[in-house]
PDB file of N, CA and C in Angstrom:
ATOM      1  N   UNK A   1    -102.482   7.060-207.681  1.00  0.00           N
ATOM      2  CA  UNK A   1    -102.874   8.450-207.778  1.00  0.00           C
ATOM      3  C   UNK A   1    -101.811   9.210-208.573  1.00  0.00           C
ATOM      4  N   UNK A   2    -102.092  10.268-209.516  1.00  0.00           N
ATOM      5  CA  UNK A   2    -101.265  10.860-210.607  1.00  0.00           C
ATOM      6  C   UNK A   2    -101.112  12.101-209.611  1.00  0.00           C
ATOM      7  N   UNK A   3     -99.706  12.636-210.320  1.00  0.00           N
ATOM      8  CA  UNK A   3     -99.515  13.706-209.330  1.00  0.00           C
ATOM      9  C   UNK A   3    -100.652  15.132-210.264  1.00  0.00           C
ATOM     10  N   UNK A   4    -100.789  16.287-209.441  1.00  0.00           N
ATOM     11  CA  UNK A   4    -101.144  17.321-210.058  1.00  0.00           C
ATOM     12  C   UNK A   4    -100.420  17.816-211.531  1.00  0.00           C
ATOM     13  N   UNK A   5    -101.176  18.507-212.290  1.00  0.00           N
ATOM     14  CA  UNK A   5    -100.137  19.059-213.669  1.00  0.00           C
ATOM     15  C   UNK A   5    -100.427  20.512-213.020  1.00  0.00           C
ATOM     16  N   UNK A   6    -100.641  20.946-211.889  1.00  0.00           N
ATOM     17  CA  UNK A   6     -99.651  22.373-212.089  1.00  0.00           C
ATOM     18  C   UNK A   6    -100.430  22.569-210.034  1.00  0.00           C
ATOM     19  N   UNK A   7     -99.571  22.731-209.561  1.00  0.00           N
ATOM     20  CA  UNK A   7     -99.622  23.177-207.807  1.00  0.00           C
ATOM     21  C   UNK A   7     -99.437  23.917-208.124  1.00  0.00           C
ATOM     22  N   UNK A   8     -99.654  25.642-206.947  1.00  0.00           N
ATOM     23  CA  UNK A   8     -98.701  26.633-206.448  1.00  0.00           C
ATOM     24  C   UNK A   8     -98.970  26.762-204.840  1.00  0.00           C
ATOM     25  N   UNK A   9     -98.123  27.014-204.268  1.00  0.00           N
ATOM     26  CA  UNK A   9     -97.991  26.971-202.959  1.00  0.00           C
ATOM     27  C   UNK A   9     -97.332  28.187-202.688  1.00  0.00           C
ATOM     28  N   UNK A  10     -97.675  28.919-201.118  1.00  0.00           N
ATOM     29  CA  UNK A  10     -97.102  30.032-200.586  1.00  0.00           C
ATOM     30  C   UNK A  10     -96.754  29.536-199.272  1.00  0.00           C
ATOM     31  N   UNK A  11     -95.591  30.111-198.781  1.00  0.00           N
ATOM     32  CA  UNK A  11     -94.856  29.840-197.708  1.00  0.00           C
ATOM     33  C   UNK A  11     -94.547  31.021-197.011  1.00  0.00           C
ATOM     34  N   UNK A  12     -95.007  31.243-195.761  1.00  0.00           N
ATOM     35  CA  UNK A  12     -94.713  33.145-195.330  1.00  0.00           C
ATOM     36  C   UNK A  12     -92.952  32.236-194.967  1.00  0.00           C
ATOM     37  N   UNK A  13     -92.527  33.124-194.708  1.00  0.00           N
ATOM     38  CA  UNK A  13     -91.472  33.288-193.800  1.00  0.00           C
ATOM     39  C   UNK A  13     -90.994  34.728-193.444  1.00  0.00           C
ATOM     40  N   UNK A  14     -90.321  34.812-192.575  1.00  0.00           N
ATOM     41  CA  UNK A  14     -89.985  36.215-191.678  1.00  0.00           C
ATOM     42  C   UNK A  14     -89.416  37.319-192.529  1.00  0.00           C
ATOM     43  N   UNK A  15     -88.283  37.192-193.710  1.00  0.00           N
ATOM     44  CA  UNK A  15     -87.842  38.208-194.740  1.00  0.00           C
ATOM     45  C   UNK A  15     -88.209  37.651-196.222  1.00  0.00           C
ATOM     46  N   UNK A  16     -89.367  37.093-195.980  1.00  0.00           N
ATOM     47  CA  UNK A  16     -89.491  36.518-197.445  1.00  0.00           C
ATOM     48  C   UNK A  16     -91.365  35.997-197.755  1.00  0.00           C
ATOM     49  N   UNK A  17     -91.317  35.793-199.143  1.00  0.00           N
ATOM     50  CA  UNK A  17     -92.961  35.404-199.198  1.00  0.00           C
ATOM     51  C   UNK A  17     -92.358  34.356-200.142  1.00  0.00           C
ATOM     52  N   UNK A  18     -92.466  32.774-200.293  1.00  0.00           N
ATOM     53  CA  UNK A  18     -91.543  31.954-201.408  1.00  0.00           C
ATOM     54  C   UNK A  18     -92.971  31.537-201.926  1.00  0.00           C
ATOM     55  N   UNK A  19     -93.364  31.216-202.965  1.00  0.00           N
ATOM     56  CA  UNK A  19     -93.890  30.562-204.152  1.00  0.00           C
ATOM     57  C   UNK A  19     -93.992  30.023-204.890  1.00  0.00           C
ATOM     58  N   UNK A  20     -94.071  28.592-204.606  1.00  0.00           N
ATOM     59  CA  UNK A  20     -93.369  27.539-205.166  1.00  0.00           C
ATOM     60  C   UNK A  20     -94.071  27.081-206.397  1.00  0.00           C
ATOM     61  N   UNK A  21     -93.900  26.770-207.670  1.00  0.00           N
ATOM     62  CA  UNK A  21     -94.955  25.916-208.933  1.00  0.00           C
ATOM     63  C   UNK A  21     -94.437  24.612-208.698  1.00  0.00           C
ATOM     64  N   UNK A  22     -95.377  24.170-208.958  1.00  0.00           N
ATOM     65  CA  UNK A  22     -95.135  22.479-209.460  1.00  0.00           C
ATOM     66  C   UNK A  22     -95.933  22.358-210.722  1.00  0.00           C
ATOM     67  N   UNK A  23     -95.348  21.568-211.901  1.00  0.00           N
ATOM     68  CA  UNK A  23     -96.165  20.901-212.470  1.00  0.00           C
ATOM     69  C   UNK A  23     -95.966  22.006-214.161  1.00  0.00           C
ATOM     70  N   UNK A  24     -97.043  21.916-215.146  1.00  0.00           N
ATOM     71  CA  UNK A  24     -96.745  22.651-216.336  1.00  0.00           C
ATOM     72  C   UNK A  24     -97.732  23.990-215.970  1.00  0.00           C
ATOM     73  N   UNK A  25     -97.283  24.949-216.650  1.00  0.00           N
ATOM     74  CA  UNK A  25     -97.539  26.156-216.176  1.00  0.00           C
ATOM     75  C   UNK A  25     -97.213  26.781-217.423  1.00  0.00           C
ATOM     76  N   UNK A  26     -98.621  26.476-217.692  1.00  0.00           N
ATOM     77  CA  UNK A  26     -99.615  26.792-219.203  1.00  0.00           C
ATOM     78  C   UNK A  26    -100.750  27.340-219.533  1.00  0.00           C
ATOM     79  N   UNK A  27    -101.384  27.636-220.466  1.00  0.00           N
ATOM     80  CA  UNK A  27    -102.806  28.296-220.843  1.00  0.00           C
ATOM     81  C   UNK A  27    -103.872  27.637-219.957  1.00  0.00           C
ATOM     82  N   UNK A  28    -103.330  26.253-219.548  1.00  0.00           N
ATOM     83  CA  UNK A  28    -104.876  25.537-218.815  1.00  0.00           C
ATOM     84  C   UNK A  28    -104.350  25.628-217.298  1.00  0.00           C
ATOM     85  N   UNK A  29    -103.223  26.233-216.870  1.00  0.00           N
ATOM     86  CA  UNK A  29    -103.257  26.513-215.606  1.00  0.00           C
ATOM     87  C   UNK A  29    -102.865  27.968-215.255  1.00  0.00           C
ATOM     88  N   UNK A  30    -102.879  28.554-216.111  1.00  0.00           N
ATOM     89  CA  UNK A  30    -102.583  30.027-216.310  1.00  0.00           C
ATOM     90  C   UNK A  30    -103.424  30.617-215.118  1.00  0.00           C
ATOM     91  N   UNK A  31    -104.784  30.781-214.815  1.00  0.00           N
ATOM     92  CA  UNK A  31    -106.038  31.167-214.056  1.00  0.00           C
ATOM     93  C   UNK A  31    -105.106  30.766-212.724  1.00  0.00           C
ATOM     94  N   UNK A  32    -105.157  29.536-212.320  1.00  0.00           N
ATOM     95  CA  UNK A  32    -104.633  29.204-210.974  1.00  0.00           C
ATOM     96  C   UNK A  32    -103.384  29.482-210.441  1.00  0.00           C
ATOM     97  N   UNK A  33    -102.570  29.886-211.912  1.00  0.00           N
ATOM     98  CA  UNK A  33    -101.263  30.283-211.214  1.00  0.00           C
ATOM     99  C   UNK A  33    -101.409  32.189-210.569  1.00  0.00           C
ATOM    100  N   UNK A  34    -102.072  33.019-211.936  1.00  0.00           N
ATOM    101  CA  UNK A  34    -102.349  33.991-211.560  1.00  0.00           C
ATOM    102  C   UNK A  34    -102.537  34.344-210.339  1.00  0.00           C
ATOM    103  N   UNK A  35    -103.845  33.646-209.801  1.00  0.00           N
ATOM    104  CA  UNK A  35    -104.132  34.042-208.794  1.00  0.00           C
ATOM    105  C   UNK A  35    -103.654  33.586-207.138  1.00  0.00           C
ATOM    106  N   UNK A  36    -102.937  32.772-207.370  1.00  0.00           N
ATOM    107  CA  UNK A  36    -101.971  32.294-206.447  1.00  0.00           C
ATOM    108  C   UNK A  36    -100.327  32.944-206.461  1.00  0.00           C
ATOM    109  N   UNK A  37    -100.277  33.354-207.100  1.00  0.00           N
ATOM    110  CA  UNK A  37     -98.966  34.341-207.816  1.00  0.00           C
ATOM    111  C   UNK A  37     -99.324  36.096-207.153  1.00  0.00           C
ATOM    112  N   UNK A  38    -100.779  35.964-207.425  1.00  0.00           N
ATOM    113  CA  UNK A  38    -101.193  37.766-206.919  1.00  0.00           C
ATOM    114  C   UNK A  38    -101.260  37.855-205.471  1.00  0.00           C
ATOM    115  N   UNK A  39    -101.313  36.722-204.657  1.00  0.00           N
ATOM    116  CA  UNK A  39    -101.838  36.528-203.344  1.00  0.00           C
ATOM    117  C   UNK A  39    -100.125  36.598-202.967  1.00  0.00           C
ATOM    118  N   UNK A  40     -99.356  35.569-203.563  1.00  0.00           N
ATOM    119  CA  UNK A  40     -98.161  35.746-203.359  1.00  0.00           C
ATOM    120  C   UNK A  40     -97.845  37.051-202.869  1.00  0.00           C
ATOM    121  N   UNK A  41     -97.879  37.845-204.363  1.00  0.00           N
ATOM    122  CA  UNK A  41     -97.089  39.074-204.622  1.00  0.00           C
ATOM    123  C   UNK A  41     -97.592  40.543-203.201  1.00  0.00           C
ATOM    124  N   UNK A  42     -99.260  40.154-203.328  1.00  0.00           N
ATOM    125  CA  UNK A  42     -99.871  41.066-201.933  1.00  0.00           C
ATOM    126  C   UNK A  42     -99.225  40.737-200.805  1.00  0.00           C
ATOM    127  N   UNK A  43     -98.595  39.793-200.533  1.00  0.00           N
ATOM    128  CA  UNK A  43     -98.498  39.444-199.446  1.00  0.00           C
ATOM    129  C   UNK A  43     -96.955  39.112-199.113  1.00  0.00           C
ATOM    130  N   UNK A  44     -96.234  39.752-199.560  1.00  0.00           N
ATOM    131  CA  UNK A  44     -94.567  39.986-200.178  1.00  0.00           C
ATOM    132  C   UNK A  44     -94.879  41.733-200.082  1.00  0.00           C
ATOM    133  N   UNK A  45     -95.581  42.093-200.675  1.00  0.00           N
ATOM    134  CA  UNK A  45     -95.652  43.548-200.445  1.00  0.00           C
ATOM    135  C   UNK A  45     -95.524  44.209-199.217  1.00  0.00           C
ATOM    136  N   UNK A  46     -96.920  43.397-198.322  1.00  0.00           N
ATOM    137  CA  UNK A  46     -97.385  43.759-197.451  1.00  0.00           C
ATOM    138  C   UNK A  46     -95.897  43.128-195.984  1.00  0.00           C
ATOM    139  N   UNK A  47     -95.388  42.674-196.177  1.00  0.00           N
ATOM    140  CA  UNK A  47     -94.017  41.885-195.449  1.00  0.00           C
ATOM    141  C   UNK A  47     -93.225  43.090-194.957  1.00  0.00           C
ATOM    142  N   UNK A  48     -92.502  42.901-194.170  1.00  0.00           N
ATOM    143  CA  UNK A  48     -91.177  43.572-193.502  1.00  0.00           C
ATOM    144  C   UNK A  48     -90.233  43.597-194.601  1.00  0.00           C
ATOM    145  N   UNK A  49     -90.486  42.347-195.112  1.00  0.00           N
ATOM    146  CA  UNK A  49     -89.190  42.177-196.291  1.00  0.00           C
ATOM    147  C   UNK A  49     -89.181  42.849-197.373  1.00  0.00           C
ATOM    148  N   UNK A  50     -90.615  42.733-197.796  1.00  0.00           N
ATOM    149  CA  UNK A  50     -90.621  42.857-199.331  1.00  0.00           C
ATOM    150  C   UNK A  50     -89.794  42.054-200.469  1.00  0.00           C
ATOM    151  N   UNK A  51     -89.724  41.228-200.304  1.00  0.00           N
ATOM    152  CA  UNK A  51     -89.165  40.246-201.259  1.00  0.00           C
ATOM    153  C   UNK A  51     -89.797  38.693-201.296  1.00  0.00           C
ATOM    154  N   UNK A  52     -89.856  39.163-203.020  1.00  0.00           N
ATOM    155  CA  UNK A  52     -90.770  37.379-203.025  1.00  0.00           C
ATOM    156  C   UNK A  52     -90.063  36.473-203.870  1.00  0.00           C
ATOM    157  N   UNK A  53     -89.741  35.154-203.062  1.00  0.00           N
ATOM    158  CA  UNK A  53     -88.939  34.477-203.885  1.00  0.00           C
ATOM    159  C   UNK A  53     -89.861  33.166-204.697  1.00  0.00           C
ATOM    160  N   UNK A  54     -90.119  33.451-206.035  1.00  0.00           N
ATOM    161  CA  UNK A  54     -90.722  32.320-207.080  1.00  0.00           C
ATOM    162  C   UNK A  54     -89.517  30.981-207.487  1.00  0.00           C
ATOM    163  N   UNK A  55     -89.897  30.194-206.880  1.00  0.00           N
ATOM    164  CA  UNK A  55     -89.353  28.712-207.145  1.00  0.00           C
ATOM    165  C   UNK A  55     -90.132  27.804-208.083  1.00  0.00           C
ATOM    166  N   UNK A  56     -88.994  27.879-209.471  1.00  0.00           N
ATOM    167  CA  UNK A  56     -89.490  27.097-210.571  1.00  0.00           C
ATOM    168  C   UNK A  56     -88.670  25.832-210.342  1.00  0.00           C
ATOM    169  N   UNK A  57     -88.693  25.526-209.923  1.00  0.00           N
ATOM    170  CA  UNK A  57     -87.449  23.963-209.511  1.00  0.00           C
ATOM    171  C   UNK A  57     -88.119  22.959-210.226  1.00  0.00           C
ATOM    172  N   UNK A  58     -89.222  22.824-210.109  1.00  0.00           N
ATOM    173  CA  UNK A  58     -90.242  21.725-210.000  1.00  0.00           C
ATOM    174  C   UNK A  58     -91.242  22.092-211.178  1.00  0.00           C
ATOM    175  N   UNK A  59     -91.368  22.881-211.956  1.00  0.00           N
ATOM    176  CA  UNK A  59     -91.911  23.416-212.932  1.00  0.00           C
ATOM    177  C   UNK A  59     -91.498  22.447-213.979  1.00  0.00           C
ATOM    178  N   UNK A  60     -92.453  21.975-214.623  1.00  0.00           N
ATOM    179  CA  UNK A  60     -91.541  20.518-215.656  1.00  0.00           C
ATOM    180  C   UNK A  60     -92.330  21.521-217.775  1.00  0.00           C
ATOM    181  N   UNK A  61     -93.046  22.367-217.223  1.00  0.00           N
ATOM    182  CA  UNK A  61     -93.061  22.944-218.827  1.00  0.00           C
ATOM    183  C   UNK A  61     -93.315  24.479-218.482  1.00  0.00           C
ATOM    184  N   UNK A  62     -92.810  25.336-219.107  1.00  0.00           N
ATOM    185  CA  UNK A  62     -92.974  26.397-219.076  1.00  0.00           C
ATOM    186  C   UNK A  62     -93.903  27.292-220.547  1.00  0.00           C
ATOM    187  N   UNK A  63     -94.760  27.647-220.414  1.00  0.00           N
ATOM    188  CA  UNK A  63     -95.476  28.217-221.791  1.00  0.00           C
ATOM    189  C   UNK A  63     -95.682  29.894-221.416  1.00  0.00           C
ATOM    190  N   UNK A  64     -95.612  30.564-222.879  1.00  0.00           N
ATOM    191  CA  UNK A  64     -95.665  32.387-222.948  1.00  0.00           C
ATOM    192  C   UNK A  64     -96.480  32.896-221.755  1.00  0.00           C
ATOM    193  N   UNK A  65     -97.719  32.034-221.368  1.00  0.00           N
ATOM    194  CA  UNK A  65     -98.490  32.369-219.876  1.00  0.00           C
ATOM    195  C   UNK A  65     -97.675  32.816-219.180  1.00  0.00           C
ATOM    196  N   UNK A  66     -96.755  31.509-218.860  1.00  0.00           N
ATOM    197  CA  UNK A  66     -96.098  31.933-217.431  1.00  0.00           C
ATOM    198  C   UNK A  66     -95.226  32.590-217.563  1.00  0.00           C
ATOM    199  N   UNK A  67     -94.112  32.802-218.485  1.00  0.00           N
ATOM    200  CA  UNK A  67     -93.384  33.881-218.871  1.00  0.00           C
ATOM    201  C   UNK A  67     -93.833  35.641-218.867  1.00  0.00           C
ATOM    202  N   UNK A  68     -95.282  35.739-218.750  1.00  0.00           N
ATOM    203  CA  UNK A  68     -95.918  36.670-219.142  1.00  0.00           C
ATOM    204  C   UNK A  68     -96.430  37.332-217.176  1.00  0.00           C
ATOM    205  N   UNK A  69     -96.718  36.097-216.950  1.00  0.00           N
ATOM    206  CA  UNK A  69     -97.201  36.079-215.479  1.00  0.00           C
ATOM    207  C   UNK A  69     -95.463  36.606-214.762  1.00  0.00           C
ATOM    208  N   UNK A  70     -94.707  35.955-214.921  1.00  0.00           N
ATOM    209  CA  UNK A  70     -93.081  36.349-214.577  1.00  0.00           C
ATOM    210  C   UNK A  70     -93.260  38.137-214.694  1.00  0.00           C
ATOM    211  N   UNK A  71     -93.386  38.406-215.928  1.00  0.00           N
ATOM    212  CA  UNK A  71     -92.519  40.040-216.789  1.00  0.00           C
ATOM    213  C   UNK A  71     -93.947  40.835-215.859  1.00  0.00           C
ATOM    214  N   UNK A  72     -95.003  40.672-215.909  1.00  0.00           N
ATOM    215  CA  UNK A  72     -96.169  41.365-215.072  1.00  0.00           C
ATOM    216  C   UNK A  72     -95.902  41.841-213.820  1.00  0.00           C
ATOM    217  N   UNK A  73     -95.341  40.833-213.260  1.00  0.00           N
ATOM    218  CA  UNK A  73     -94.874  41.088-211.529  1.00  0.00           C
ATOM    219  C   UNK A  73     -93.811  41.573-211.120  1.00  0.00           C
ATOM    220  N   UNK A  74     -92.697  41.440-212.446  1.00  0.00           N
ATOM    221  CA  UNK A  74     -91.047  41.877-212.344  1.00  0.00           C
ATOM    222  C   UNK A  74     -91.857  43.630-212.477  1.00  0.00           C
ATOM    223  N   UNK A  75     -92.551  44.135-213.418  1.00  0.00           N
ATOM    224  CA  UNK A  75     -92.701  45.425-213.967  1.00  0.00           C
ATOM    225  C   UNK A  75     -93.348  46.473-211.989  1.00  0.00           C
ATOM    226  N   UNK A  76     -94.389  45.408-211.744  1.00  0.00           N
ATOM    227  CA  UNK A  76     -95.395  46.018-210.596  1.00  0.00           C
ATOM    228  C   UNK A  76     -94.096  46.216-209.585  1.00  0.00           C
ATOM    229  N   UNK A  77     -93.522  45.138-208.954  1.00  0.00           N
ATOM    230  CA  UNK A  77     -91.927  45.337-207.651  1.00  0.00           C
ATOM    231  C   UNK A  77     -91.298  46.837-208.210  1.00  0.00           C
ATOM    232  N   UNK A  78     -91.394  47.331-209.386  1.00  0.00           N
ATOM    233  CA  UNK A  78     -90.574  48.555-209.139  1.00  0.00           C
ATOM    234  C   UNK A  78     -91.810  49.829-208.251  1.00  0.00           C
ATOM    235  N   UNK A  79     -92.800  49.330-208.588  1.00  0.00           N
ATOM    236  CA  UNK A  79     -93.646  50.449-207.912  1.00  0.00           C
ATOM    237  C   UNK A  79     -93.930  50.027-206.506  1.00  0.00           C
ATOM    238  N   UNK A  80     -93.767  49.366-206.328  1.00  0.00           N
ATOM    239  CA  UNK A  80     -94.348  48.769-204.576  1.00  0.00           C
ATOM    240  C   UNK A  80     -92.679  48.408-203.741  1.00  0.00           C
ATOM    241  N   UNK A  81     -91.549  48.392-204.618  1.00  0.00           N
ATOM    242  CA  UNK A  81     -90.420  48.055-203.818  1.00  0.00           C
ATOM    243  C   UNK A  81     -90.405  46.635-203.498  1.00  0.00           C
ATOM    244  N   UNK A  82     -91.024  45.525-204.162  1.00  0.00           N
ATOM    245  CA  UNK A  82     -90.842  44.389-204.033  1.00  0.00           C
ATOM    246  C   UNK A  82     -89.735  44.057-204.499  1.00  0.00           C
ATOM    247  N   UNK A  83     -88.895  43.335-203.629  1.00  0.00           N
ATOM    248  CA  UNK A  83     -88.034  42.412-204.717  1.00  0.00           C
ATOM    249  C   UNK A  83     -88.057  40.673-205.252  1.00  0.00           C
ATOM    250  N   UNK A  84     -87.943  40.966-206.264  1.00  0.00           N
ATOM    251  CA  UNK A  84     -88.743  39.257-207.036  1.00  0.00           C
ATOM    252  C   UNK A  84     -87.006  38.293-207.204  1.00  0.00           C
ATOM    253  N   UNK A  85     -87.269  37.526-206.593  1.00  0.00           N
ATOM    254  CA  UNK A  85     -85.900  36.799-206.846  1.00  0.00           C
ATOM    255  C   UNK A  85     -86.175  34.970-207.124  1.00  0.00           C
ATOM    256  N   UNK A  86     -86.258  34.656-208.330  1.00  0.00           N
ATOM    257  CA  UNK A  86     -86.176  33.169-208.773  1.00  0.00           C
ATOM    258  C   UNK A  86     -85.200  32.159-208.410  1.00  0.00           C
ATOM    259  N   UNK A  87     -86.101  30.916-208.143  1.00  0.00           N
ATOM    260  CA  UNK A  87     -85.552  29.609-207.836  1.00  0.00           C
ATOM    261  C   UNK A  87     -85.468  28.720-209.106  1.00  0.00           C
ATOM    262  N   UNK A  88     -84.078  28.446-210.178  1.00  0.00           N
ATOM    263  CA  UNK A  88     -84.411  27.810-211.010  1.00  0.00           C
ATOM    264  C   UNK A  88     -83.065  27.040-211.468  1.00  0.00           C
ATOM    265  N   UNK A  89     -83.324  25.871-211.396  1.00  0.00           N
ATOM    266  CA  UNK A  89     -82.360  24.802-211.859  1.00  0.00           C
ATOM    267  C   UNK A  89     -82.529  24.041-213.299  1.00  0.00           C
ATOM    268  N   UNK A  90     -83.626  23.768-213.416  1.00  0.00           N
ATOM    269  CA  UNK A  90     -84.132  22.599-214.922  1.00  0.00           C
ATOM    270  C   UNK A  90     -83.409  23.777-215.766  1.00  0.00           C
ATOM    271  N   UNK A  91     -83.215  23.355-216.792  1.00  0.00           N
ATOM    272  CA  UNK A  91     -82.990  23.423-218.504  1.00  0.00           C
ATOM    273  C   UNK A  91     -84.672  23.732-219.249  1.00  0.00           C
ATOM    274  N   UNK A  92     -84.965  23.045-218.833  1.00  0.00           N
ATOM    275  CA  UNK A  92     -86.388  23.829-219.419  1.00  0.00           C
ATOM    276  C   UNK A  92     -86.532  25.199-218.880  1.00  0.00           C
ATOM    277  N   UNK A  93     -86.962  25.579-217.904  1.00  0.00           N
ATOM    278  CA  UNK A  93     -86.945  26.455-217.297  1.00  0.00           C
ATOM    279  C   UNK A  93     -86.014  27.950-218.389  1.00  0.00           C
ATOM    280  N   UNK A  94     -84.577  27.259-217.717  1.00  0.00           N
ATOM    281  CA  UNK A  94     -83.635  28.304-217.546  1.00  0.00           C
ATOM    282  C   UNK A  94     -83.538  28.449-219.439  1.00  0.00           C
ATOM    283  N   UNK A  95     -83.386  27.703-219.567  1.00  0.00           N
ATOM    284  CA  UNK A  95     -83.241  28.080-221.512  1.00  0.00           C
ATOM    285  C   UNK A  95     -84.369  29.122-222.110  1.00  0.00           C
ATOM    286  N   UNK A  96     -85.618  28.564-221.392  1.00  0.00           N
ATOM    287  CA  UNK A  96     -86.758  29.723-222.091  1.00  0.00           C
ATOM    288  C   UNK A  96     -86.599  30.871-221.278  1.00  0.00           C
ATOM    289  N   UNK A  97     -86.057  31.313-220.215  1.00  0.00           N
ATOM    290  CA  UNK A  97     -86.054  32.120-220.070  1.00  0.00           C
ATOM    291  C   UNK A  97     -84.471  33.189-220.404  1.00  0.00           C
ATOM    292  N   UNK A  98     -83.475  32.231-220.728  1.00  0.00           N
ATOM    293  CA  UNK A  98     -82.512  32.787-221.251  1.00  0.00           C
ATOM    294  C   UNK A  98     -83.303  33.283-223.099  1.00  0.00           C
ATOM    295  N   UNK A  99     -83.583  32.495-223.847  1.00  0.00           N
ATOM    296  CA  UNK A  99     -84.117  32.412-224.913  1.00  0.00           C
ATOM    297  C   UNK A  99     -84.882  33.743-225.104  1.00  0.00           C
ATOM    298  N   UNK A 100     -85.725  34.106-224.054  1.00  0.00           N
ATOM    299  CA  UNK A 100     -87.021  35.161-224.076  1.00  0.00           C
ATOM    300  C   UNK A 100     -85.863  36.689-223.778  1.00  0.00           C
ATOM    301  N   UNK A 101     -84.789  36.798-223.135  1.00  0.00           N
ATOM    302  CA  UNK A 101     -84.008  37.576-222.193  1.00  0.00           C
ATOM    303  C   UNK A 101     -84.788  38.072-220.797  1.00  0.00           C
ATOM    304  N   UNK A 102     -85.587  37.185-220.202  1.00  0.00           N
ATOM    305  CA  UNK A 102     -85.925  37.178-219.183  1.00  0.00           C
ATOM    306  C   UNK A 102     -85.015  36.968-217.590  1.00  0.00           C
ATOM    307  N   UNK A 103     -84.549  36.579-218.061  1.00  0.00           N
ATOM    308  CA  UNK A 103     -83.310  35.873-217.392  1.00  0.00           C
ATOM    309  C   UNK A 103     -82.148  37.265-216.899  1.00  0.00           C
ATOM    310  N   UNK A 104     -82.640  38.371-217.886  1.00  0.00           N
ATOM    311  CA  UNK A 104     -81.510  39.437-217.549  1.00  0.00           C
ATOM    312  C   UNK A 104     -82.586  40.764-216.494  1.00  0.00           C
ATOM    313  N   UNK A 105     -84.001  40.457-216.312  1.00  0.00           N
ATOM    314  CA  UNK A 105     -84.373  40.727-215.624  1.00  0.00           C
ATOM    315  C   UNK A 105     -84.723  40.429-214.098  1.00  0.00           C
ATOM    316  N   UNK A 106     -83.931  39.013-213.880  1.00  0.00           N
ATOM    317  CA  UNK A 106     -84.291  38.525-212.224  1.00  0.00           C
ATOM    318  C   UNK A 106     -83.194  38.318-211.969  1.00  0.00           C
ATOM    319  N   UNK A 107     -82.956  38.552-210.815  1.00  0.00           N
ATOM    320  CA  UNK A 107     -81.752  37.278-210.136  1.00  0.00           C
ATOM    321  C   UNK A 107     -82.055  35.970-209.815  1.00  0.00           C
ATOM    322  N   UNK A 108     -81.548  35.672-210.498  1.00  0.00           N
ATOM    323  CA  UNK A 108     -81.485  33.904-210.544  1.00  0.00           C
ATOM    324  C   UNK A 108     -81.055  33.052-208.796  1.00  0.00           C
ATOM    325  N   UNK A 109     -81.255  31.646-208.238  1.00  0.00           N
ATOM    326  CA  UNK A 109     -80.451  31.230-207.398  1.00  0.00           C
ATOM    327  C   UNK A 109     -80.846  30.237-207.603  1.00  0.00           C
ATOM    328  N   UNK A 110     -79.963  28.584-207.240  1.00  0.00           N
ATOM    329  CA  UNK A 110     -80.311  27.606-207.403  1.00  0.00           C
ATOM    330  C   UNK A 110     -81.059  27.107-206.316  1.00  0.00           C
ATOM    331  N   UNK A 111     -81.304  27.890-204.835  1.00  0.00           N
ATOM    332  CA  UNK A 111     -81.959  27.266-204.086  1.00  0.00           C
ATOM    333  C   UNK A 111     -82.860  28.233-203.003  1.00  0.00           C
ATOM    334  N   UNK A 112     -84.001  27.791-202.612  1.00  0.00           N
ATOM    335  CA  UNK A 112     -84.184  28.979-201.636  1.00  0.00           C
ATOM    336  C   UNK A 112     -83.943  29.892-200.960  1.00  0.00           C
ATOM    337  N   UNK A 113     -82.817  29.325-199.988  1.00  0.00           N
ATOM    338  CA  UNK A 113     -82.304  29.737-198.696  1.00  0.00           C
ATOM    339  C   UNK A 113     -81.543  31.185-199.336  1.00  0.00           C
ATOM    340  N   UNK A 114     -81.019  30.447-200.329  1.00  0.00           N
ATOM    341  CA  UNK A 114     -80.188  31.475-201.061  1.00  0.00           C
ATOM    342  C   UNK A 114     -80.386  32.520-201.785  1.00  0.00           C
ATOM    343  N   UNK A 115     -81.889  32.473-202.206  1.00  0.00           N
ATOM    344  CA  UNK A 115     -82.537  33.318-202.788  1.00  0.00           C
ATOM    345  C   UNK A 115     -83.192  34.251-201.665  1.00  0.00           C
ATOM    346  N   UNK A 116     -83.616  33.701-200.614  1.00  0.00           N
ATOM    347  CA  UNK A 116     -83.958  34.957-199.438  1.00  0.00           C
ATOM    348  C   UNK A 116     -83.201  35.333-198.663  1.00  0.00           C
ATOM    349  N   UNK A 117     -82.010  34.625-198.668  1.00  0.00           N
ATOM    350  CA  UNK A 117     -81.094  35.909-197.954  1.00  0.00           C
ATOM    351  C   UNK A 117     -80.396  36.888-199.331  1.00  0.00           C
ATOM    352  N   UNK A 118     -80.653  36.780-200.613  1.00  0.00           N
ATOM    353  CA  UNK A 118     -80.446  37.550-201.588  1.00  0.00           C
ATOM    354  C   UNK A 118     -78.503  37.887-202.015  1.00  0.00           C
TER     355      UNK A 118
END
């Protein structure tokens, strides 16, 4: 059995909403990330916390979609008081988003735990 080319998964936890990708996160999974990304983000809103932590760990391609899906949700947290805080280790990842200056809009962390206690 081949693994999936693009998961997203949501995880409540008590000061946090985490959102994990797996897989390439591109034009042909753009639709599924969206809307697993918006459910995320409602539901990070709707939290005690307000803070949603997106974990690209596991993200093996990154395309303008998801970069686009990123800058959409960074813009909405200033109106709702969310705070968006990324999980990202790969070189793929972190280069396109250094590359784009995306990177000067999130706080970065290399691991969950660390990203929801902020």
């Amino acid at each position: 059995m081949t693994a999936p080319a693009f998961l997203g998964t949501i995880t409540r936890r008590e000061s946090a909403v985490v959102l994990a990708f797996t897989g390439e996160l591109d034009l042909a999974t753009a639709p599924e990330a969206r809307t697993v990304a918006t459910q995320a983000y409602e539901d990070a809103a709707a939290g005690a916390g307000k803070r949603l932590v997106i974990d690209l760990r596991a993200v093996t391609f990154l395309a303008s979609v998801g970069l686009e899906l990123l800058a959409d949700h960074r813009s909405r947290a200033g109106d709702t008081g969310v705070t968006i805080a990324l999980v990202a280790t790969s070189r793929t990842v972190t280069r396109v988003l250094e590359v784009t200056g995306l990177n000067a809009q999130f706080t970065t962390y290399a691991d969950v735990e660390t990203a929801i206690a902020g």
